[in-house]
C-alpha atoms as a PDB file:
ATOM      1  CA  UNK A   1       0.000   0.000   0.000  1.00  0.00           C
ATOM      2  CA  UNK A   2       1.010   3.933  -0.877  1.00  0.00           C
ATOM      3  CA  UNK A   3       3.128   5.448   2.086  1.00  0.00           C
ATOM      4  CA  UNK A   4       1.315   7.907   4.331  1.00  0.00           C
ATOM      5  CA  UNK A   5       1.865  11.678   2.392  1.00  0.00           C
ATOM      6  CA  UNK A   6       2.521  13.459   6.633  1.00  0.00           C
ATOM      7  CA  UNK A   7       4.548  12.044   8.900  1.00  0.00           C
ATOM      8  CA  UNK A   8       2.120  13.467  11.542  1.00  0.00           C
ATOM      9  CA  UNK A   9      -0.907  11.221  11.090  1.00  0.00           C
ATOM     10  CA  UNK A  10      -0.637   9.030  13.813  1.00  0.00           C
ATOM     11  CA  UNK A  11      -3.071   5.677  14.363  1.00  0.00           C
ATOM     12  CA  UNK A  12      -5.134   6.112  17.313  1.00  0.00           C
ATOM     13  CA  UNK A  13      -5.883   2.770  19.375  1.00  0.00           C
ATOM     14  CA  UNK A  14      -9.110   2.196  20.484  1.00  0.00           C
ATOM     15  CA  UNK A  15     -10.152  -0.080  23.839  1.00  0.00           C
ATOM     16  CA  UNK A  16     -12.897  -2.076  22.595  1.00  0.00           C
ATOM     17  CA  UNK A  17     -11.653  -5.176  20.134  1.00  0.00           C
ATOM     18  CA  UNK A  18     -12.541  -6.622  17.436  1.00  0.00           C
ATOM     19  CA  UNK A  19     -13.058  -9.532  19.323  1.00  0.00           C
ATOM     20  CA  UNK A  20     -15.304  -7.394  21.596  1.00  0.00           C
ATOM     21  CA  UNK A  21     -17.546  -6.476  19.020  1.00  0.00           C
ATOM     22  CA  UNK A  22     -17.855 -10.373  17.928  1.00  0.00           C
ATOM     23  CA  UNK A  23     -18.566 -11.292  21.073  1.00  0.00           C
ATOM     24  CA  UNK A  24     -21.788  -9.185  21.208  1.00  0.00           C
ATOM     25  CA  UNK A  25     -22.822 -10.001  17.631  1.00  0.00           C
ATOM     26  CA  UNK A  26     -22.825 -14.090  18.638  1.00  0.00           C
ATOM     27  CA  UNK A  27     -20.532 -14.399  15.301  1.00  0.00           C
ATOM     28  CA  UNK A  28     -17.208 -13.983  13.693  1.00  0.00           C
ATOM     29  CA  UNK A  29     -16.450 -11.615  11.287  1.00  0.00           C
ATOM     30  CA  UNK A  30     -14.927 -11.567   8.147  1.00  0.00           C
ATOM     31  CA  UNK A  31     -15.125 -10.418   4.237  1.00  0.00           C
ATOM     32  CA  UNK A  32     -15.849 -12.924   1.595  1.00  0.00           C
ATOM     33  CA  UNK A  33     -14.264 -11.483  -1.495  1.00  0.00           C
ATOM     34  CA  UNK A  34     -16.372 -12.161  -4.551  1.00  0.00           C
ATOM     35  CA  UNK A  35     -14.826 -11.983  -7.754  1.00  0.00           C
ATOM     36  CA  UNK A  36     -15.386 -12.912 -11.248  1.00  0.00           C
ATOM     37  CA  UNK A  37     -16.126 -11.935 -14.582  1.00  0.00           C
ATOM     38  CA  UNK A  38     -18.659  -9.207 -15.236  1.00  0.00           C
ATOM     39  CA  UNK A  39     -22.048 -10.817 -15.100  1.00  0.00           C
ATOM     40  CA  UNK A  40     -20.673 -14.109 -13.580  1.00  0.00           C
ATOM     41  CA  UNK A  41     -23.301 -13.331 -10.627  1.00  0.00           C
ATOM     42  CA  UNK A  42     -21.307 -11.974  -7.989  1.00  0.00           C
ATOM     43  CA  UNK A  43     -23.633  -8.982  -7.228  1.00  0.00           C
ATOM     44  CA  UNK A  44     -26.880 -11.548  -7.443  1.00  0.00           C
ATOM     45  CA  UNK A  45     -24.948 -13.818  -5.124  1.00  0.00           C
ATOM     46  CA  UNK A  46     -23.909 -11.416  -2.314  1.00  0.00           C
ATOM     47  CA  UNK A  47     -27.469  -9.713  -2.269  1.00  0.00           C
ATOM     48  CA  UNK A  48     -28.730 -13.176  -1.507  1.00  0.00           C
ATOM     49  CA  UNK A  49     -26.772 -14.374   0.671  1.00  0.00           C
ATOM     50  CA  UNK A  50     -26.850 -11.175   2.683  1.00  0.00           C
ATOM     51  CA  UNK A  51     -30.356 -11.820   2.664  1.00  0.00           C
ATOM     52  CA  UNK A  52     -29.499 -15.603   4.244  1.00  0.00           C
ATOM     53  CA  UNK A  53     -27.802 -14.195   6.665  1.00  0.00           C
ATOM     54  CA  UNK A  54     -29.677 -11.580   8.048  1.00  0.00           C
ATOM     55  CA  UNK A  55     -32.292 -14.443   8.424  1.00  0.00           C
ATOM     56  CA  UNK A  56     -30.385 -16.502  11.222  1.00  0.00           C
ATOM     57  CA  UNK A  57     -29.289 -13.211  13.032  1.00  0.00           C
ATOM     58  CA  UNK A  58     -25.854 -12.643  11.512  1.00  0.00           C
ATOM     59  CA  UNK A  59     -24.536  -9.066  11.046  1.00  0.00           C
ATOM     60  CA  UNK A  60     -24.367  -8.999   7.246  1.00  0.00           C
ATOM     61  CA  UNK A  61     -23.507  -6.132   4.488  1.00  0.00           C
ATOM     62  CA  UNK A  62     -22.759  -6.009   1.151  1.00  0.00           C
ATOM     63  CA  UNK A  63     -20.127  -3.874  -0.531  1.00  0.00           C
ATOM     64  CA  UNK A  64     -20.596  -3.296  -4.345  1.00  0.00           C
ATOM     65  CA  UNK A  65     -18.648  -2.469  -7.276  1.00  0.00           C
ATOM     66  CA  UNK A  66     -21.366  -0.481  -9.173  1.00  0.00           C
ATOM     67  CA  UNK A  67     -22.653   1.287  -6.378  1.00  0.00           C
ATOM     68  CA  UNK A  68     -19.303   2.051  -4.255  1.00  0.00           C
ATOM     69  CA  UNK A  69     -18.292   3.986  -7.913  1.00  0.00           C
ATOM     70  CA  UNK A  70     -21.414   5.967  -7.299  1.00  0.00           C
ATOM     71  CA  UNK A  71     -19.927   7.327  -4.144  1.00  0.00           C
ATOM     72  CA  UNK A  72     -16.542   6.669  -2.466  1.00  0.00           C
ATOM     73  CA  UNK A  73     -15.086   5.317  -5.644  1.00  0.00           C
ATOM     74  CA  UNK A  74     -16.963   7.999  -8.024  1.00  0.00           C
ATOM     75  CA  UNK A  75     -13.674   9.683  -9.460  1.00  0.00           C
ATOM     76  CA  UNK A  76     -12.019   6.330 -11.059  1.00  0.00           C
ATOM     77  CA  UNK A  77     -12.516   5.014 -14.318  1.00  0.00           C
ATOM     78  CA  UNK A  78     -11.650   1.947 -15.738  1.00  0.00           C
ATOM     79  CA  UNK A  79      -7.933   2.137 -16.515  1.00  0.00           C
ATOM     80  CA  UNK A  80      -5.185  -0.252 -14.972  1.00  0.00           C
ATOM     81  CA  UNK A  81      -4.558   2.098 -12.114  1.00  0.00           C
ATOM     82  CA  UNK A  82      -7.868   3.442 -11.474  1.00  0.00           C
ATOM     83  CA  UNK A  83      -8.808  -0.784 -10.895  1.00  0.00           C
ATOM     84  CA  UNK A  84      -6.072  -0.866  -8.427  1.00  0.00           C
ATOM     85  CA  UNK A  85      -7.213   2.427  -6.638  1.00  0.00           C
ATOM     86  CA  UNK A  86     -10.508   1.351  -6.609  1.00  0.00           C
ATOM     87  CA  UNK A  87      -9.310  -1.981  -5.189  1.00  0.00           C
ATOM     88  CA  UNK A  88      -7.351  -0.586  -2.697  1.00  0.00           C
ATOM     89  CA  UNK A  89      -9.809   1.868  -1.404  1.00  0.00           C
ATOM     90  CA  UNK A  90     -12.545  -1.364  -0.611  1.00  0.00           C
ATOM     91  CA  UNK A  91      -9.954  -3.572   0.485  1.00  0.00           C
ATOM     92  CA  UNK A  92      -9.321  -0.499   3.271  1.00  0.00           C
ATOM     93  CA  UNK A  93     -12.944  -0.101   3.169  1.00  0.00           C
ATOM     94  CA  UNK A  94     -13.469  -3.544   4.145  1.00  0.00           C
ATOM     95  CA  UNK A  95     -10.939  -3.883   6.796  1.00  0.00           C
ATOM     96  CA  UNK A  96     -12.937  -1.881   8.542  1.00  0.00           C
ATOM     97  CA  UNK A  97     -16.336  -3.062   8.213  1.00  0.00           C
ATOM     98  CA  UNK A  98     -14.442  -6.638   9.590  1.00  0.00           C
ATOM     99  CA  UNK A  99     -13.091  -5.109  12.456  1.00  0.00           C
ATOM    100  CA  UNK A 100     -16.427  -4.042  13.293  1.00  0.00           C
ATOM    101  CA  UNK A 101     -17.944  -7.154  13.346  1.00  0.00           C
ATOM    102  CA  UNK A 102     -19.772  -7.711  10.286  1.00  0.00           C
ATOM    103  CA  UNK A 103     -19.810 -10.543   7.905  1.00  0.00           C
ATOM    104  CA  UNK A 104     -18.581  -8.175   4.927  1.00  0.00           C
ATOM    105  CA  UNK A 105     -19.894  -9.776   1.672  1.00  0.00           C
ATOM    106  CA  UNK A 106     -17.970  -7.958  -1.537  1.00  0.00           C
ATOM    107  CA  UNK A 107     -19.555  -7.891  -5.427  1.00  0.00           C
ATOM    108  CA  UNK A 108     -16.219  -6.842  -7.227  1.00  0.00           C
ATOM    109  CA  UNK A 109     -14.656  -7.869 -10.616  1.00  0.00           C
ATOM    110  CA  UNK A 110     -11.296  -7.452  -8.815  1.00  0.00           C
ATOM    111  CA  UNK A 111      -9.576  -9.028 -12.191  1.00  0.00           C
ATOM    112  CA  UNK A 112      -5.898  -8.762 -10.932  1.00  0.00           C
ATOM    113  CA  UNK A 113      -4.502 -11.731  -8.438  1.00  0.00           C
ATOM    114  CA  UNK A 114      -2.016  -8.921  -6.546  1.00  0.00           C
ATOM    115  CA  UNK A 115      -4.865  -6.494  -5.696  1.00  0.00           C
ATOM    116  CA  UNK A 116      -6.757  -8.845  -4.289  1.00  0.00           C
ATOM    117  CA  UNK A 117      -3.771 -10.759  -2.117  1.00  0.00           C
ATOM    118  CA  UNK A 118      -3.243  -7.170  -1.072  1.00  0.00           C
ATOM    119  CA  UNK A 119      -6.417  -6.983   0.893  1.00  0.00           C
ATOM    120  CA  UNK A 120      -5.644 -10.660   1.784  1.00  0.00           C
ATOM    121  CA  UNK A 121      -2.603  -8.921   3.739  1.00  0.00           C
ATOM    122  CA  UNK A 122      -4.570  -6.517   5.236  1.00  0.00           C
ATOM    123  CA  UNK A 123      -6.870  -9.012   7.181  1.00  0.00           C
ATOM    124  CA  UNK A 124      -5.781 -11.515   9.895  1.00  0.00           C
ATOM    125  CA  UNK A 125      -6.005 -14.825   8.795  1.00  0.00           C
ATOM    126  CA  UNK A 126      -8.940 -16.598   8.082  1.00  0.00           C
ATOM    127  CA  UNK A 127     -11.080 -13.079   8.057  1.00  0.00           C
ATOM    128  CA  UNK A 128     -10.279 -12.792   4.256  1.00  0.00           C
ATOM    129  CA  UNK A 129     -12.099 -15.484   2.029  1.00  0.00           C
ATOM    130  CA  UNK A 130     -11.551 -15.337  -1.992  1.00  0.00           C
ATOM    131  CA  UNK A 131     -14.772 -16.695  -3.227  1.00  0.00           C
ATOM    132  CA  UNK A 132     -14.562 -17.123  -7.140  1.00  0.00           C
ATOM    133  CA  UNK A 133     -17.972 -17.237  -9.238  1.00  0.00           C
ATOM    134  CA  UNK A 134     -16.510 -19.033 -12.147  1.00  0.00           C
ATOM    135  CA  UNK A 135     -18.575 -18.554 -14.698  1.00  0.00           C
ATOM    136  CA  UNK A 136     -17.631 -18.553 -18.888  1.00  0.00           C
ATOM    137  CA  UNK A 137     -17.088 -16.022 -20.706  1.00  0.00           C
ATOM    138  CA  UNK A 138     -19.958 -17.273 -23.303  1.00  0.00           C
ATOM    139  CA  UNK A 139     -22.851 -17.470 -20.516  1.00  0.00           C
ATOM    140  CA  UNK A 140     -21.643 -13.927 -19.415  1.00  0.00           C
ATOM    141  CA  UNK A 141     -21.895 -12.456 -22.323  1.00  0.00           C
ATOM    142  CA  UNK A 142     -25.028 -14.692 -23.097  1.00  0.00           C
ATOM    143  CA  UNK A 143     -26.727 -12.864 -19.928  1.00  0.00           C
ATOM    144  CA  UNK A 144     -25.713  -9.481 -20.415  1.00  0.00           C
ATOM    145  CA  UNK A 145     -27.752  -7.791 -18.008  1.00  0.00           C
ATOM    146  CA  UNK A 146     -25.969  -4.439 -18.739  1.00  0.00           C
ATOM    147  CA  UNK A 147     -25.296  -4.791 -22.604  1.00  0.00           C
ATOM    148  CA  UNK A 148     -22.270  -4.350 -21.639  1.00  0.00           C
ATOM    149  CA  UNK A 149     -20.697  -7.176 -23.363  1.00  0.00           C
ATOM    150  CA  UNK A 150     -22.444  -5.868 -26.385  1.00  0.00           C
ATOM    151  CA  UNK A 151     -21.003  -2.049 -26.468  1.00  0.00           C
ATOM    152  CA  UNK A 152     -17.285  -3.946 -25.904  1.00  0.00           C
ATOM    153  CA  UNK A 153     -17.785  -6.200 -28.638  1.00  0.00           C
ATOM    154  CA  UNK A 154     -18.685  -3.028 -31.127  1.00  0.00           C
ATOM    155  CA  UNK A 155     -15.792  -1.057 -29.276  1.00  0.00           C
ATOM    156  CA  UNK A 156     -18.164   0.950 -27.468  1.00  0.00           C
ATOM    157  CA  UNK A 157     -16.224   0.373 -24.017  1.00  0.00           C
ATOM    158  CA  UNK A 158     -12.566   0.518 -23.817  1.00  0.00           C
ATOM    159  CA  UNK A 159     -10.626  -1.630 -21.308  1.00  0.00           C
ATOM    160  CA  UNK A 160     -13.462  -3.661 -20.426  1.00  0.00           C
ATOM    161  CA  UNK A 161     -12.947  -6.773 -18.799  1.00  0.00           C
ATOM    162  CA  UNK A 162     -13.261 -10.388 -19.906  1.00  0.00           C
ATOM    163  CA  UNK A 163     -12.972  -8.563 -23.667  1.00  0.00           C
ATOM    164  CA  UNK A 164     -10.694  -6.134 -23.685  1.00  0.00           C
ATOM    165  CA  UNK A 165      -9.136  -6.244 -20.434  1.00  0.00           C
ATOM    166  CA  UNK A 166      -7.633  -9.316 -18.686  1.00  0.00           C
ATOM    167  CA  UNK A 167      -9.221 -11.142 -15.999  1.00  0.00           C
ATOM    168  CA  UNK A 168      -6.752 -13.009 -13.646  1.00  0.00           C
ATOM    169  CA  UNK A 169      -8.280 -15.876 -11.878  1.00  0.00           C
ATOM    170  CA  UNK A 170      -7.516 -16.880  -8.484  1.00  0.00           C
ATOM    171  CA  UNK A 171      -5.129 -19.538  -7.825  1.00  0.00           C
ATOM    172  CA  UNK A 172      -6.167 -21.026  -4.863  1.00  0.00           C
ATOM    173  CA  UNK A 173     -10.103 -19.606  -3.635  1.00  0.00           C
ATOM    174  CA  UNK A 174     -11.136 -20.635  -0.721  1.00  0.00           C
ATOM    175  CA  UNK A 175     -14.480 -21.240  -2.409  1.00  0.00           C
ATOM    176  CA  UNK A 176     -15.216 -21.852  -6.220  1.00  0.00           C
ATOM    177  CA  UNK A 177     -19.148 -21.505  -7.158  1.00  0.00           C
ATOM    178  CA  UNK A 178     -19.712 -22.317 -10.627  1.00  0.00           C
ATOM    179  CA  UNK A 179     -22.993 -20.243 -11.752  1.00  0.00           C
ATOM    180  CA  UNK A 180     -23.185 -21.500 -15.106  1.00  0.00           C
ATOM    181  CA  UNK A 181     -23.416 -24.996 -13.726  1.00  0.00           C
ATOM    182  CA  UNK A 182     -25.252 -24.649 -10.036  1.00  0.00           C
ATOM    183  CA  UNK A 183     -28.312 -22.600  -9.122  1.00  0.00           C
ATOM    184  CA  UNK A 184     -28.302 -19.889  -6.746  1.00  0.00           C
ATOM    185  CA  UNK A 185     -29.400 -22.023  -4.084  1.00  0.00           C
ATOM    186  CA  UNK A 186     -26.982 -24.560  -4.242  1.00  0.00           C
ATOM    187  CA  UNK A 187     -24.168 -21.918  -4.770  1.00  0.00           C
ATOM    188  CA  UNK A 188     -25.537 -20.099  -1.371  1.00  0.00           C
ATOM    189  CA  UNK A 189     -25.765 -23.576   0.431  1.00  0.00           C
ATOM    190  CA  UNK A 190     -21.528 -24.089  -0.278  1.00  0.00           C
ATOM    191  CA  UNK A 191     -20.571 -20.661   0.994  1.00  0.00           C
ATOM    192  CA  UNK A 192     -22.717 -21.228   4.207  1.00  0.00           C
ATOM    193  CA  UNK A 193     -21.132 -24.809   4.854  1.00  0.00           C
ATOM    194  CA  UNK A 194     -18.010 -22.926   4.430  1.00  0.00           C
ATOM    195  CA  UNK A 195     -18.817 -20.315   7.481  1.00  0.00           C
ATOM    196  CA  UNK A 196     -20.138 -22.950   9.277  1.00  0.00           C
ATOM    197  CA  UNK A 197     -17.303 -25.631   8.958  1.00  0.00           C
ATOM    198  CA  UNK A 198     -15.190 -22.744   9.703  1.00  0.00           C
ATOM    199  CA  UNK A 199     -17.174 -21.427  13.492  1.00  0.00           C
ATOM    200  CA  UNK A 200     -17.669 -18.485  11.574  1.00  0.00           C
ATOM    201  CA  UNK A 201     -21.266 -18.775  11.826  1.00  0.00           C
ATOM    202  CA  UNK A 202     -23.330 -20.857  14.054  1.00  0.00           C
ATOM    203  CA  UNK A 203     -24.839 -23.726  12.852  1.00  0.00           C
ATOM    204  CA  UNK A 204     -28.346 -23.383  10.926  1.00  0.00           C
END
């Protein structure tokens, strides 16, 4: 990560832990990092399964790409370093949001490996978990949601990932969903065997 620009901004410690703030939620915390190609389902995923969650109690929120660009991330395009800016700004953003107890629950394309293993290091371990909606880039594009695919194709949309831009999958996910082969529920049913096999979550 950049250097600090002052030497005088100094980190100011808190009394009440992380561990504190689990303790009073009944749960762990951590962010489950969902990336993937555009379309792949990551945003449809993480809006369920925030929904699961909520369901049996569990402090859940979900970070996404599209609307974190309509805010915090508003300035950056789509260029090679505004991806890793806007990585690094959620990665910072979702530090935070673990430390505070919350199963975080992120909808970004992410498409380089080092950005993401950067917010890997950013986490303690075990509070960072690379979930990777594998999905082709054939049923993306046959989805489309966005016509997104479509404006690349006629050269509408420059850098754009999947077409134009490289996507970098991960090496070694914690979890793999494949959304072109499994249905939403079954996809939510292996990330919440995950938490659970993990004490993340309490059993359902």
């Amino acid at each position: 990560m950049a250097n600090l620009k002052s030497n005088d901004v100094v980190w100011h410690a808190g009394t009440v832990t992380g561990e504190d703030r689990q303790r009073l939620l009944g749960h762990r915390s951590c962010t489950l990092w969902m990336t993937g190609l555009p379309a792949s389902g990551k945003s449809t995923l993480a809006v369920a399964l925030e929904k699961v969650l909520l369901e049996r109690r569990i402090h859940a929120y979900v970070l996404d790409g599209d609307n974190i660009r309509h805010g915090l991330n508003r300035d950056l395009g789509f260029s090679p370093e505004d991806r890793v800016e806007n990585i690094r700004r959620i990665g910072e953003v979702a530090k935070l949001f673990t430390d505070a107890g919350v199963v975080n629950v992120t909808a970004f394309i992410s498409p380089y490996r080092a950005d993401r293993e950067r917010v890997r290091a950013l986490m303690k371990k075990g509070q960072f978990i690379e979930v990777f909606v594998s999905c082709s880039v054939a049923e993306c594009e046959r989805r489309d949601p966005k016509g997104h695919y479509k404006k690349a194709r006629a050269g509408e949309i420059k850098e754009f990932t999947g077409i134009s831009a490289p996507y970098e999958e991960p090496l070694s996910p914690e979890i793999v969903v494949s959304t072109d082969r499994q249905s939403e529920a079954e996809c939510l049913a292996q990330i919440v065997a995950y938490l659970e096999a993990k004490d993340l979550i309490p059993p359902g």
